[in-house]
Protein backbone atom coordinates (compact mmCIF):
# COMPACT_ATOMS: atom_id res chain seq x y z
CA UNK A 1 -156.98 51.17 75.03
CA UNK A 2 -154.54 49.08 73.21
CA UNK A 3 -150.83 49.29 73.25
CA UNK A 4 -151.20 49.65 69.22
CA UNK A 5 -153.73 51.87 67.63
CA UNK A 6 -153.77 51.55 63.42
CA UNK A 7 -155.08 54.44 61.92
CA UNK A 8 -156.50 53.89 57.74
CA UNK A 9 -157.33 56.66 54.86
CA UNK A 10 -161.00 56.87 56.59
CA UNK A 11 -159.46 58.01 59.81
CA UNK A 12 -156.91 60.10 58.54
CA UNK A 13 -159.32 62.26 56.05
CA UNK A 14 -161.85 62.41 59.29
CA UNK A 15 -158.49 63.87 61.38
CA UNK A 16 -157.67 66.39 58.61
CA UNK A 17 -161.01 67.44 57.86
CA UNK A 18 -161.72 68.36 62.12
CA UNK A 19 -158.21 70.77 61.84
CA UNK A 20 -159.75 72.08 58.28
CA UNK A 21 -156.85 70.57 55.69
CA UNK A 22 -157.51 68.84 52.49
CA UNK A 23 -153.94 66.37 52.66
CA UNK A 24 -151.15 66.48 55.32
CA UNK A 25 -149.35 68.86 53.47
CA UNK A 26 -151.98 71.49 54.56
CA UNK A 27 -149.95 71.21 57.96
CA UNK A 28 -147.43 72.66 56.03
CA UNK A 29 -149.35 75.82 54.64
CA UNK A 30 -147.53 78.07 56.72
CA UNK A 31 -143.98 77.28 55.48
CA UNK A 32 -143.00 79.25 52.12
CA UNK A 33 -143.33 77.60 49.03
CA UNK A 34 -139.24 77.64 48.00
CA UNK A 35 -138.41 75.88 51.34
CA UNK A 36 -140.72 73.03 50.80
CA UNK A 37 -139.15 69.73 49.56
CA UNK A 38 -142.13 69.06 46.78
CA UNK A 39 -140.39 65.31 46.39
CA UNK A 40 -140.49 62.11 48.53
CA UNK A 41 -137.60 61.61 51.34
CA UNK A 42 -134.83 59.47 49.83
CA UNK A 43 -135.63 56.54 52.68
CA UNK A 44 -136.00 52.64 51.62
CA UNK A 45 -139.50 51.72 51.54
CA UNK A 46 -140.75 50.28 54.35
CA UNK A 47 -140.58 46.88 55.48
CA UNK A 48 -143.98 44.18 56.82
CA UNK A 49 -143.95 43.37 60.93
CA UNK A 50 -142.70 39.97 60.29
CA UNK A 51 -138.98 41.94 58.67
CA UNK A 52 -138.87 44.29 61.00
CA UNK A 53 -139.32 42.13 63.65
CA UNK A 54 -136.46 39.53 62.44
CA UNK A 55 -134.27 42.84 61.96
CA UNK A 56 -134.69 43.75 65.76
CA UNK A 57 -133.93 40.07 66.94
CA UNK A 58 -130.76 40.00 64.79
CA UNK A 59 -129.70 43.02 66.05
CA UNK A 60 -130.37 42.09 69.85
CA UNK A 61 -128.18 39.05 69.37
CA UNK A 62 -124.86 40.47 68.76
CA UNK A 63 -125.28 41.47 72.66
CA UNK A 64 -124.22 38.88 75.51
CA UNK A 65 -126.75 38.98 78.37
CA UNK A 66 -124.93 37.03 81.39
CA UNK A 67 -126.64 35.41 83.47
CA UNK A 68 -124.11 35.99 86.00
CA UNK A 69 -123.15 39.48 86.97
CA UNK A 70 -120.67 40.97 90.06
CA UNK A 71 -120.46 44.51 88.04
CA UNK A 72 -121.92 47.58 89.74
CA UNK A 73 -119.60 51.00 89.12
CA UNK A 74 -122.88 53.07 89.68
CA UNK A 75 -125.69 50.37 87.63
CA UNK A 76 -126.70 47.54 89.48
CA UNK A 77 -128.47 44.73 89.19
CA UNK A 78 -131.35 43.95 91.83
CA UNK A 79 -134.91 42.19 92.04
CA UNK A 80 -137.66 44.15 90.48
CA UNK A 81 -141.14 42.68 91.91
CA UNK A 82 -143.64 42.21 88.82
CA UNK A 83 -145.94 44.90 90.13
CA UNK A 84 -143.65 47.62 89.29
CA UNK A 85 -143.78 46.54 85.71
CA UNK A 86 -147.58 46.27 85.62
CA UNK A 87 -148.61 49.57 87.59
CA UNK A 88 -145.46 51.54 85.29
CA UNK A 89 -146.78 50.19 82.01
CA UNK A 90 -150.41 51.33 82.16
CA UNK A 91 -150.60 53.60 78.87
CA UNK A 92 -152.02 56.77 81.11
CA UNK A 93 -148.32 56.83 82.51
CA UNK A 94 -146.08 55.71 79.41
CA UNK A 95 -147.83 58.61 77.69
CA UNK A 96 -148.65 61.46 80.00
CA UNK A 97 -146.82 64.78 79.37
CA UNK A 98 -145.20 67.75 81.70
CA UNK A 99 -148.61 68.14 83.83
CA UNK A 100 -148.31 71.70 83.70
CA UNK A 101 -152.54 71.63 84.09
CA UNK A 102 -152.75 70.61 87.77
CA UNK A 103 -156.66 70.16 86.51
CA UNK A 104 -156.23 66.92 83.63
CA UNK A 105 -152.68 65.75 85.66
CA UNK A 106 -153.76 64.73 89.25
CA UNK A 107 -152.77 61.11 89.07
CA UNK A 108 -149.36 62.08 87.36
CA UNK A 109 -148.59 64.69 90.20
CA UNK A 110 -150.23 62.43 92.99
CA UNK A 111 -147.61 60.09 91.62
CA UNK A 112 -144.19 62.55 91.75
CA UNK A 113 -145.77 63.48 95.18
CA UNK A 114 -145.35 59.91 96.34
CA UNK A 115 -142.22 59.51 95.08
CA UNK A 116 -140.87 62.59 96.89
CA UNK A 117 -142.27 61.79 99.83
CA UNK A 118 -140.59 59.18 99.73
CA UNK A 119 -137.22 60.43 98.93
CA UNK A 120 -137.42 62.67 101.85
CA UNK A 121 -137.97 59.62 103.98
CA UNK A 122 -134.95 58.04 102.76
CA UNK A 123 -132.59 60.93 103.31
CA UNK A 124 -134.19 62.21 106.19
CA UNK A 125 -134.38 65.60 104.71
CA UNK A 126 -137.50 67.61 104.43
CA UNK A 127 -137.98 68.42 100.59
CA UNK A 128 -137.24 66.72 97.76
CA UNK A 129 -137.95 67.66 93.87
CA UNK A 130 -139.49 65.53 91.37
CA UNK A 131 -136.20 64.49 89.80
CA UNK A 132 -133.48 65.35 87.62
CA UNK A 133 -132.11 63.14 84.65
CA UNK A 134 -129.47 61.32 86.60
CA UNK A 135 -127.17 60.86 89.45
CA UNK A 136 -124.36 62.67 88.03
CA UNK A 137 -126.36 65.67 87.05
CA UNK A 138 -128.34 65.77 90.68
CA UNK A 139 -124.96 66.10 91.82
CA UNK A 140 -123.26 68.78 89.42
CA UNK A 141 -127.01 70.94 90.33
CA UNK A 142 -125.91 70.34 93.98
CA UNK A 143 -122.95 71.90 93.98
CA UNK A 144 -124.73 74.40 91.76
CA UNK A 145 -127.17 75.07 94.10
CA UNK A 146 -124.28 76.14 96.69
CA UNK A 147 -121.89 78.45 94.72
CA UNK A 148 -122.51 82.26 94.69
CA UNK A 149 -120.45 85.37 93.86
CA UNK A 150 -117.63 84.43 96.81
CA UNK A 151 -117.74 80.80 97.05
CA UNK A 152 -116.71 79.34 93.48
CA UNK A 153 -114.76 76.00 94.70
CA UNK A 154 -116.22 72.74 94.58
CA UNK A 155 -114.38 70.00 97.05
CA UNK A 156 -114.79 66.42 95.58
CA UNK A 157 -113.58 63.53 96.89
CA UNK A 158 -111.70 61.59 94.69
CA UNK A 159 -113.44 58.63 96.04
CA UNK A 160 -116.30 59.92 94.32
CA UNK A 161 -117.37 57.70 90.76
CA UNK A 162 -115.41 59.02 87.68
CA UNK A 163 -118.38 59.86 85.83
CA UNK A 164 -120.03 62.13 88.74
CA UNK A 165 -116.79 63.77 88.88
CA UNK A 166 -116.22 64.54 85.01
CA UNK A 167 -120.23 65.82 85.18
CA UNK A 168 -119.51 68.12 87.81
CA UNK A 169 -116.42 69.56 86.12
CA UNK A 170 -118.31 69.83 82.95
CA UNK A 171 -120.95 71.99 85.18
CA UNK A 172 -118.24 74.11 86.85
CA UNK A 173 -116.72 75.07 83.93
CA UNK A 174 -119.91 76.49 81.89
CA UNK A 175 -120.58 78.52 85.69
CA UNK A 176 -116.79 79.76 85.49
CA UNK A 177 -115.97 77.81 88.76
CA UNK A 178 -113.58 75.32 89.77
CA UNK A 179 -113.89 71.37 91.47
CA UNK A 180 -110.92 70.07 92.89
CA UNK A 181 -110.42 66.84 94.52
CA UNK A 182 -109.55 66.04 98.15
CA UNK A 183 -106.98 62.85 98.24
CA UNK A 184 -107.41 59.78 99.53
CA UNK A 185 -105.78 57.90 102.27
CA UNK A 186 -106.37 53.99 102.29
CA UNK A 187 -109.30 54.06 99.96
CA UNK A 188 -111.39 57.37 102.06
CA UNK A 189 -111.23 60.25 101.86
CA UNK A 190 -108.33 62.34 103.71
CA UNK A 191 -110.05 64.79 106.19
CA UNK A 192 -106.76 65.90 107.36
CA UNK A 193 -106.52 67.22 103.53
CA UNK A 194 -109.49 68.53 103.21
CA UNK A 195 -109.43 70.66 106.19
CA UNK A 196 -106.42 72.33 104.55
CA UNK A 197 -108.38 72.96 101.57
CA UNK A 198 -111.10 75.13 103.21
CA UNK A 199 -111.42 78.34 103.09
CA UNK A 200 -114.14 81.17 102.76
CA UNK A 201 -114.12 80.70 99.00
CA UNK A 202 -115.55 76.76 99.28
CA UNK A 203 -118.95 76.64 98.37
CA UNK A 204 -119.55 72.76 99.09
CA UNK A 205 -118.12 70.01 99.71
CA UNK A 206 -119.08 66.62 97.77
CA UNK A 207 -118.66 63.17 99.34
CA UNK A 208 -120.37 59.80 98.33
CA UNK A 209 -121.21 57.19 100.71
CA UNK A 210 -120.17 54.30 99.52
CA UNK A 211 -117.78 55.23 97.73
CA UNK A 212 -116.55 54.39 94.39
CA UNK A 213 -113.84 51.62 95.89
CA UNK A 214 -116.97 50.55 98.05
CA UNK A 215 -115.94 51.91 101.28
CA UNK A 216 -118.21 53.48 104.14
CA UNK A 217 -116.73 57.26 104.84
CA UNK A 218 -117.37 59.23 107.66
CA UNK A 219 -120.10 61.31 106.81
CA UNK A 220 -120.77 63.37 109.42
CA UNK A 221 -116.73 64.54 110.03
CA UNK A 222 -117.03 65.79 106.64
CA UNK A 223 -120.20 67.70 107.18
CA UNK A 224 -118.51 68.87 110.46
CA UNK A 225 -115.25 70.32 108.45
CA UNK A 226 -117.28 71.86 105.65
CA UNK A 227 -120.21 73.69 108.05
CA UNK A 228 -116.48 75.21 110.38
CA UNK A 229 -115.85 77.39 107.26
CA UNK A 230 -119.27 78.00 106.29
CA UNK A 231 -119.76 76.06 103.15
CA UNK A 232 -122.20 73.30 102.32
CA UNK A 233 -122.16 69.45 103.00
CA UNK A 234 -123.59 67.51 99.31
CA UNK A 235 -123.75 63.73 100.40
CA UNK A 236 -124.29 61.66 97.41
CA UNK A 237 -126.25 57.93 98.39
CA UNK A 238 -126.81 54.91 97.25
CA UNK A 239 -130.27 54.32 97.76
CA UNK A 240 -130.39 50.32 99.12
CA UNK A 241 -127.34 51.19 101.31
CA UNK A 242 -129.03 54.55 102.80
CA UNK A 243 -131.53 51.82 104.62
CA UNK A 244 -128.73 50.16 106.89
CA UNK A 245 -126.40 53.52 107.17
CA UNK A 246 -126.95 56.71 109.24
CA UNK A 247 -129.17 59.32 106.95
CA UNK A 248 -127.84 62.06 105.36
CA UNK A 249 -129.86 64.46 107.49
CA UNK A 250 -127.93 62.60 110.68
CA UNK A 251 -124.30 63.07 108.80
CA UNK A 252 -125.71 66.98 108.61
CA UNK A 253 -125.70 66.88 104.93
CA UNK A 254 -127.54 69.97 103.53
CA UNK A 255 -128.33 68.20 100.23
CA UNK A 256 -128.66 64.60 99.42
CA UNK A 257 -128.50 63.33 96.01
CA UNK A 258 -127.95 59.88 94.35
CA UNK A 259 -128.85 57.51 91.44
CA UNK A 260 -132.14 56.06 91.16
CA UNK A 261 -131.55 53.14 89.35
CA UNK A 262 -131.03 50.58 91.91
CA UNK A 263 -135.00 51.62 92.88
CA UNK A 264 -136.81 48.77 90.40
CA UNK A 265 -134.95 50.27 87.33
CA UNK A 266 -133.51 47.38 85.21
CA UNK A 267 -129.67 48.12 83.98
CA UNK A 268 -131.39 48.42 80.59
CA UNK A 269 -128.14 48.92 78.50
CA UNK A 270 -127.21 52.19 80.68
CA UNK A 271 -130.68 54.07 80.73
CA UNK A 272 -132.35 55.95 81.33
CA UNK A 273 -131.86 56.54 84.57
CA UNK A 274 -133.17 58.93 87.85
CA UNK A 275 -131.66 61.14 89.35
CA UNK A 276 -132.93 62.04 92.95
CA UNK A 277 -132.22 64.66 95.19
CA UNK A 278 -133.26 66.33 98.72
CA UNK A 279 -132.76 69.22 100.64
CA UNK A 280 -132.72 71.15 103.83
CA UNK A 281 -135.68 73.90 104.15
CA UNK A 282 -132.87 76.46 103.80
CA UNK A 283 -131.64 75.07 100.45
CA UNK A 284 -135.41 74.27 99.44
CA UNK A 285 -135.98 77.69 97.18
CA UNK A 286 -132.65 76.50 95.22
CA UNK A 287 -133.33 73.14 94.19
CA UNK A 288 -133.55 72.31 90.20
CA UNK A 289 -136.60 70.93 87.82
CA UNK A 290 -139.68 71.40 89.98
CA UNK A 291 -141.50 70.29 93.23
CA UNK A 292 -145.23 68.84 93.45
CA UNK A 293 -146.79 70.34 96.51
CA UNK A 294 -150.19 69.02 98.02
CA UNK A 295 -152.97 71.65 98.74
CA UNK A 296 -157.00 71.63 98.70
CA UNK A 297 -159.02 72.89 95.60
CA UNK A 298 -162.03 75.31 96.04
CA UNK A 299 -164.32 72.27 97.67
CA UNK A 300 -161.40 71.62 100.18
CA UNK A 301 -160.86 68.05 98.23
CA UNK A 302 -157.39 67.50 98.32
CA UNK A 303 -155.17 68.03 95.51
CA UNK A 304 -151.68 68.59 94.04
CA UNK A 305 -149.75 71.06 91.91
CA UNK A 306 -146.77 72.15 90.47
CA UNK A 307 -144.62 74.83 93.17
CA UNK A 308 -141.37 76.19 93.47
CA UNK A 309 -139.94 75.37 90.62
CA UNK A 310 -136.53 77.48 90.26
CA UNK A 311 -135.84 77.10 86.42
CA UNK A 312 -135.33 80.80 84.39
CA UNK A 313 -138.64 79.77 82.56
CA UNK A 314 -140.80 80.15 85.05
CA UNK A 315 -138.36 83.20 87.51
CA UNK A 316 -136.26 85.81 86.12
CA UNK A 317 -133.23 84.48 84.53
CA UNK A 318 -130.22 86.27 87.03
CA UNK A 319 -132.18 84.56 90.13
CA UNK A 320 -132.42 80.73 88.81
CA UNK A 321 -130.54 78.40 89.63
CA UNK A 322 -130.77 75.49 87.24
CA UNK A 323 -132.15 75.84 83.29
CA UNK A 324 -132.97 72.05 83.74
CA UNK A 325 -135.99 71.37 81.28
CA UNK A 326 -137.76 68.22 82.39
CA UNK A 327 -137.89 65.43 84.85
CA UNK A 328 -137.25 61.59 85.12
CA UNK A 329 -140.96 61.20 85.48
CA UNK A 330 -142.10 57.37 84.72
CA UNK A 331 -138.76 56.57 86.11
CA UNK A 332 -139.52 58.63 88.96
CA UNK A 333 -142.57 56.85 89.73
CA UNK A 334 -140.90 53.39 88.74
CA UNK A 335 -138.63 54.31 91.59
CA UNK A 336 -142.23 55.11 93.79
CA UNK A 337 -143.31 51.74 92.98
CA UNK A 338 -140.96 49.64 93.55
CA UNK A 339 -140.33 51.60 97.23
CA UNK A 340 -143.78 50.57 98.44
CA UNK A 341 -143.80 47.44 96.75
CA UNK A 342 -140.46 46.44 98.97
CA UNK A 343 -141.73 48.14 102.04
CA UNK A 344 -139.11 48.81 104.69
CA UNK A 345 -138.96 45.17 105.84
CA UNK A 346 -138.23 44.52 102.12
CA UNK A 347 -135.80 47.45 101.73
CA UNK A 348 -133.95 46.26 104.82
CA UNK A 349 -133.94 42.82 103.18
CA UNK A 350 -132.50 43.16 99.90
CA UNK A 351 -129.67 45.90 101.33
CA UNK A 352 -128.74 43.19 104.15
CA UNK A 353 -128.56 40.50 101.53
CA UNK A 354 -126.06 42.93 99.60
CA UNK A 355 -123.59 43.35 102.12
CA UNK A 356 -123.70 40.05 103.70
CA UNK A 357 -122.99 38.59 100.41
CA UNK A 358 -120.22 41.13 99.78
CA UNK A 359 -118.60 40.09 102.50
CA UNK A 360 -119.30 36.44 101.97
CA UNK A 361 -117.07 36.92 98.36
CA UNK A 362 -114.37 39.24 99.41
CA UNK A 363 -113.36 35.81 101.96
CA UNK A 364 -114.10 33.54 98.98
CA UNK A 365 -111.94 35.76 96.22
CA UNK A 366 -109.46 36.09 99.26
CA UNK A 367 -108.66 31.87 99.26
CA UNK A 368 -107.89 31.99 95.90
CA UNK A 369 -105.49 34.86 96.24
CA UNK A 370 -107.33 37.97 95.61
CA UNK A 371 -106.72 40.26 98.62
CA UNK A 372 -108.63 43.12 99.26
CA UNK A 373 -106.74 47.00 98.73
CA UNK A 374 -108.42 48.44 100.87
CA UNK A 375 -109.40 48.58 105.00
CA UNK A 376 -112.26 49.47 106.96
CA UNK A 377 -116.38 48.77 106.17
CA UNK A 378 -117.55 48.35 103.05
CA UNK A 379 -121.28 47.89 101.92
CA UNK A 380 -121.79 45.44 98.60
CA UNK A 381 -118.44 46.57 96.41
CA UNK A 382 -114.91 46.20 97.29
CA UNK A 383 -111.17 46.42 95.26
CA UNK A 384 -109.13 43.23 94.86
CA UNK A 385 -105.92 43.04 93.60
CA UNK A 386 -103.81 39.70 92.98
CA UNK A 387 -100.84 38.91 90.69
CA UNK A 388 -103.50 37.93 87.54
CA UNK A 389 -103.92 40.58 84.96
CA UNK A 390 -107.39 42.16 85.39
CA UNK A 391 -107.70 41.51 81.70
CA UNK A 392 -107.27 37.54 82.63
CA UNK A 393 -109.61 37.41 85.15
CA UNK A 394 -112.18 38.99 83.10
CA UNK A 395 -111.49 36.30 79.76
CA UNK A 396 -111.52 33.06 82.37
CA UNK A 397 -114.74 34.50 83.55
CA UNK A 398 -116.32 35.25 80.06
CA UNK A 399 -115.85 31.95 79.11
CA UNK A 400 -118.35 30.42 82.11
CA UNK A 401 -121.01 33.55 80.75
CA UNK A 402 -120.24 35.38 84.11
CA UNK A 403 -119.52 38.86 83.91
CA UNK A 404 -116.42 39.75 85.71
CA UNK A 405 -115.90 43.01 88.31
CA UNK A 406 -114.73 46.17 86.79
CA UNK A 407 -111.13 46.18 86.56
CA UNK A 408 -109.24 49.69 87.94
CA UNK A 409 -105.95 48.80 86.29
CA UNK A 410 -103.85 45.60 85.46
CA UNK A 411 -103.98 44.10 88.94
CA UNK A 412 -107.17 45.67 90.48
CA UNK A 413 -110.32 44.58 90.14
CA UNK A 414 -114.16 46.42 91.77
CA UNK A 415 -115.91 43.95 92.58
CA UNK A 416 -119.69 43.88 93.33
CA UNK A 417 -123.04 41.65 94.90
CA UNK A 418 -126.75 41.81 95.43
CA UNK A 419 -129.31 40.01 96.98
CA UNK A 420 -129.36 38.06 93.15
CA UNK A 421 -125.71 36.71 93.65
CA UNK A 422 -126.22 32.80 94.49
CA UNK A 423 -124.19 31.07 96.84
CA UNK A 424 -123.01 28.92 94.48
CA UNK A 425 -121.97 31.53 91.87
CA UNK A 426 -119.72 33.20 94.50
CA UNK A 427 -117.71 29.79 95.05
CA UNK A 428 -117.52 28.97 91.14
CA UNK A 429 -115.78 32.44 91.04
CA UNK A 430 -113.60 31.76 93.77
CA UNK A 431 -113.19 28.43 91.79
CA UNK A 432 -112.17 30.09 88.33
CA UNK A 433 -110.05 32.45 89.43
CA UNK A 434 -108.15 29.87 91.53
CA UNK A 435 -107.59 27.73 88.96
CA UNK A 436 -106.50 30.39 86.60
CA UNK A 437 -103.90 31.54 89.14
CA UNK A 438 -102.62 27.99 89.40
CA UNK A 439 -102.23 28.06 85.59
CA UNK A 440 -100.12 30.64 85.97
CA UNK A 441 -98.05 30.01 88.18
């Protein structure tokens, strides 16, 4: 089968005639005649391949690819081996549909099945669903997932990334409950503060690890001071980091959840995107979307099909949990991919590469005057500040096609590697932004 099928009058009567209609407006037949249009769509007439095609390209152009990149904020850019491309292309994937018929959808569900498999393996937790849209939302269905009648309150860190944050609140208000953010203390979270905050009426309490400044928090003390007062530990992961740090089922985390994209999905202009997220066997009835389970068919062949899934569609509405509609699927399995492409050896590779580099820059930016904010471990981000406008640093660096870290305010800057930052690009920066201090001053 071809990527591009063309379809002529011959094909089209032989279509209509197997449904039984004379002309596509017999598709229509069931509409009433005074809400039909009876008159062509005022659209421009089409256009050949060759116009459409010079259209796109003009269009692509106004963007600026860099070759150079030390951006993350939640999208980051890693190696994607070819073979996740090639398997996640095939057409029977791009195309395949909710496999709600286990019988016609075995390699789709064989494929989710691997992937949360995986997951589980990652975050040490038992159970893991076949995805949700994105990392934000995993984590807004997390806290979700812990509320009920008493427990209403939502603990975030305010370490946590912006965007997860504003999800969750957008979550908490449709439910009638409330997040509010621990403080921070040196760039972590303040346990001190947070232990103040609990009470019988927290439900969870959210923490991501790194953080949004790039620093490694201590997990488990936060698990220990949410499970004292009874509510739930969420534990929100980057994915290439989870391979070096302790696991959220070692922190005690009770639900793990995190953005995919870092897992062989390119930044692609902001999506889409994965969201992935794993449970406890005690939290396992309450997680979102739906779960792929593995079983045996009436020959005792082994097979897989659709179980648990806790959305109102499929329960009675007062006992779900989530009206999530769909999955990440193809991304899902992208994500798959990519995992046993890398291996564990590979995995290992690419998230020692990140930090090693990290800290390899943070030195660098730290000759040419750029101090670091903040104290403590830190995986592959980390805040600068310096007496250069953020806005400065970010025009010198334009101008050499390098995209610049993600500035906080006027004299902070997030700043970010992976196993694709050269050697050689972290000392130009270091270069740049030396020189441009010496220019002003």
């Amino acid at each position: 089968m071809g990527n591009y099928l063309s379809v002529n009058q011959e094909d089209q009567e032989k279509m209509l005639s197997a449904i039984g209609v004379d002309s596509p407006m017999g598709l229509y037949r069931d509409i009433p005649e005074d809400l039909l249009l009876h008159r062509e769509l005022d659209l421009p007439a089409g256009k050949s391949e060759q116009e459409v095609l010079g259209i796109l390209k003009k269009t692509a152009a106004k963007n600026k690819v860099y070759p150079t990149i030390f951006r993350g904020a939640g999208a980051y850019r890693h190696y994607i081996p070819s073979i996740v491309r090639e398997v996640t292309a095939k057409e029977t994937f791009l195309t395949s549909y909710t496999p709600y018929q286990a019988e016609i959808s075995q390699g789709v569900l064989q494929s989710i099945f691997e992937y949360q498999t995986m997951i589980c393996e990652l975050t040490g937790l038992p159970v893991s669903n076949a995805s949700v849209y994105d990392g934000a939302t995993a984590a807004a269905e997390a806290a979700a997932m812990c509320r009920d009648k008493k427990r209403v309150r939502t603990l975030v860190s305010a370490a946590a990334h912006p965007d997860v944050l504003r999800v969750m609140e957008t979550y908490a208000w449709g439910h009638g409950t409330t997040i509010e953010q621990i403080p921070l203390r040196d760039g972590v979270t303040d346990f001190d503060a947070l232990a103040a905050m609990m009470d019988d009426t927290v439900g969870s309490v959210y923490l991501a690890q790194p953080n949004f400044y790039g620093q490694i928090e201590d997990a488990a003390k936060a698990a220990e001071i949410a499970h004292a007062s009874g509510a739930k530990f969420i534990l929100g992961i980057n994915p290439i980091a989870a391979v070096l740090l302790k696991s959220p089922a070692e922190c005690g985390a009770d639900i793990a959840v995190g953005e995919g994209q870092p897992l062989g999905i390119p930044l692609s202009w902001g999506g889409p995107y994965l969201g992935f997220m794993a449970a406890s066997s005690a939290m396992m009835r309450k997680l979102p979307g739906r779960i792929v389970g593995e079983t045996v068919d009436q020959a005792g062949r082994r097979c897989f099909v659709l179980t648990l899934q806790a959305r109102e569609q499929h329960i009675r509405r007062e006992k779900a949990s989530s009206n999530i509609c769909s999955n990440e699927a193809l991304c899902a399995m992208t994500a798959a991919v990519y995992l046993a492409a890398m291996g564990k050896d590979g995995m290992r590779e690419a998230a020692v590469q990140c930090t090693s580099k990290a800290h390899y820059f943070a030195g660098r930016l730290a000759e040419a005057g750029f101090t670091r904010c903040y104290p403590g471990e830190f995986f592959h981000e980390f805040v600068t500040e310096s007496d250069i406008p953020s806005s400065e640093v970010e025009k010198l660096l334009d101008r050499e096609d390098i995209l610049s870290g993600l500035p906080l305010d006027e004299r902070r800057i997030l700043w970010c590697t992976t196993e694709m930052n050269t050697r050689e690009e972290m000392d130009r920066v270091a270069e740049i932004v030396k020189e441009g201090r010496g220019c002003k001053a």
